[in-house]
Each structure stands twice: as C-alpha cells, then as structure tokens.
Protein backbone atom coordinates (compact mmCIF):
# COMPACT_ATOMS: atom_id res chain seq x y z
CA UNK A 1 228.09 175.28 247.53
CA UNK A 2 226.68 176.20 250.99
CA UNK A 3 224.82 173.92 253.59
CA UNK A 4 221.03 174.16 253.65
CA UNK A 5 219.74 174.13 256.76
CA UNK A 6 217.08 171.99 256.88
CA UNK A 7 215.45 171.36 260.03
CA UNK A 8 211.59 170.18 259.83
CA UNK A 9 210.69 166.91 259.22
CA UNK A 10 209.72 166.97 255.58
CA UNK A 11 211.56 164.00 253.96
CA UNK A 12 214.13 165.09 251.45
CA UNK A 13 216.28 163.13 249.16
CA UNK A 14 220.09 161.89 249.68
CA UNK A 15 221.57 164.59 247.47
CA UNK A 16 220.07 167.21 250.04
CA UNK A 17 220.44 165.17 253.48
CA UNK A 18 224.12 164.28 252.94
CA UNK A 19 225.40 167.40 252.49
CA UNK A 20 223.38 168.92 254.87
CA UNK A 21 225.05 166.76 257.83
CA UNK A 22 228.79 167.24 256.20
CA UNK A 23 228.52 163.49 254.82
CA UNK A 24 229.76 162.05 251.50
CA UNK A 25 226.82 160.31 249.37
CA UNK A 26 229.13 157.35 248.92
CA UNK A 27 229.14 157.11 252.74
CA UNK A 28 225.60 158.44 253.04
CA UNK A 29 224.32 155.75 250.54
CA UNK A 30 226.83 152.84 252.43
CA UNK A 31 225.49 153.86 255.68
CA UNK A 32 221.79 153.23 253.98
CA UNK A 33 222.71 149.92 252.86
CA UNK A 34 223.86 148.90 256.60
CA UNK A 35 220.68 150.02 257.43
CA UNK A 36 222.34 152.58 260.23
CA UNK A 37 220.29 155.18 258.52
CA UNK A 38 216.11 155.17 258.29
CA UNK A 39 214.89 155.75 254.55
CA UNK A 40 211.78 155.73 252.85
CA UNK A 41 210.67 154.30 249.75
CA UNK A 42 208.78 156.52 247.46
CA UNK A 43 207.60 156.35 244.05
CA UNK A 44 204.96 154.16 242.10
CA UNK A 45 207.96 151.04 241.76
CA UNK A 46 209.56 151.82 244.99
CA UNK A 47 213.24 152.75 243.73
CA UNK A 48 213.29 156.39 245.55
CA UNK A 49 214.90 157.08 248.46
CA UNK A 50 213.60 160.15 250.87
CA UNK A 51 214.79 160.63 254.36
CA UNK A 52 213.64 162.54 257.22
CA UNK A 53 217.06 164.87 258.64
CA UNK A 54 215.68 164.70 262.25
CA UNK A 55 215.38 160.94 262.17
CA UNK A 56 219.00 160.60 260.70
CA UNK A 57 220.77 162.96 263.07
CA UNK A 58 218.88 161.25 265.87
CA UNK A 59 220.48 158.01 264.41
CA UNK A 60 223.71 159.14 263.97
CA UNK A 61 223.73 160.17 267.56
CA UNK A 62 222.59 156.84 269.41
CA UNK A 63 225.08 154.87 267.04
CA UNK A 64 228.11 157.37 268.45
CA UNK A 65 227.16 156.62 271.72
C-alpha cells in the first residue's frame, strides 16, 4: 500500500492519518488515549474519531522536543 500524502487541513480518520505519518494504529490510537494527539469527535453519538494531519505532525514535533 503506498502513503497518501495528505497535506490540507481537512480532518481525516485514523485509518488514513496513521499511515500517512509511518505510525501503527495501535500506537496511533494509544497515543489518542494519552491525549498526545488532538482528535475530534464526529457523528450524531459522538463515537468517531477525525483528525486534522497538520495539527498532529505539529504535535508530534513539540512533544520530540
């Protein structure tokens, strides 16, 4: 399978975000649950998860630092 590119800030879900940065959903999803990573609820009972790629690399990169 070969990395999307994604680089606007449309929010997409986990199972395009993670591999898109070269991340693992298992670590992707722990990572969430830390609350390392931003995420957005979506959805009329709240149980989706959408994330902005921008706003996670940015994270990523101040908690490297």
């Amino acid at each position: 399978m070969q990395k999307e590119e994604v680089t606007d800030s449309r929010l997409v879900g986990v199972d395009t975000c993670a591999p898109a940065l070269g991340l693992p959903k298992a670590t992707f999803y722990r990572m969430l649950k830390a609350k390392l990573i931003p995420a957005y609820r979506v959805g009329v009972k709240q149980r989706g998860l959408r994330v902005s790629i921008p706003e996670v690399r940015a994270a990523l990169r101040t908690g490297n630092e």
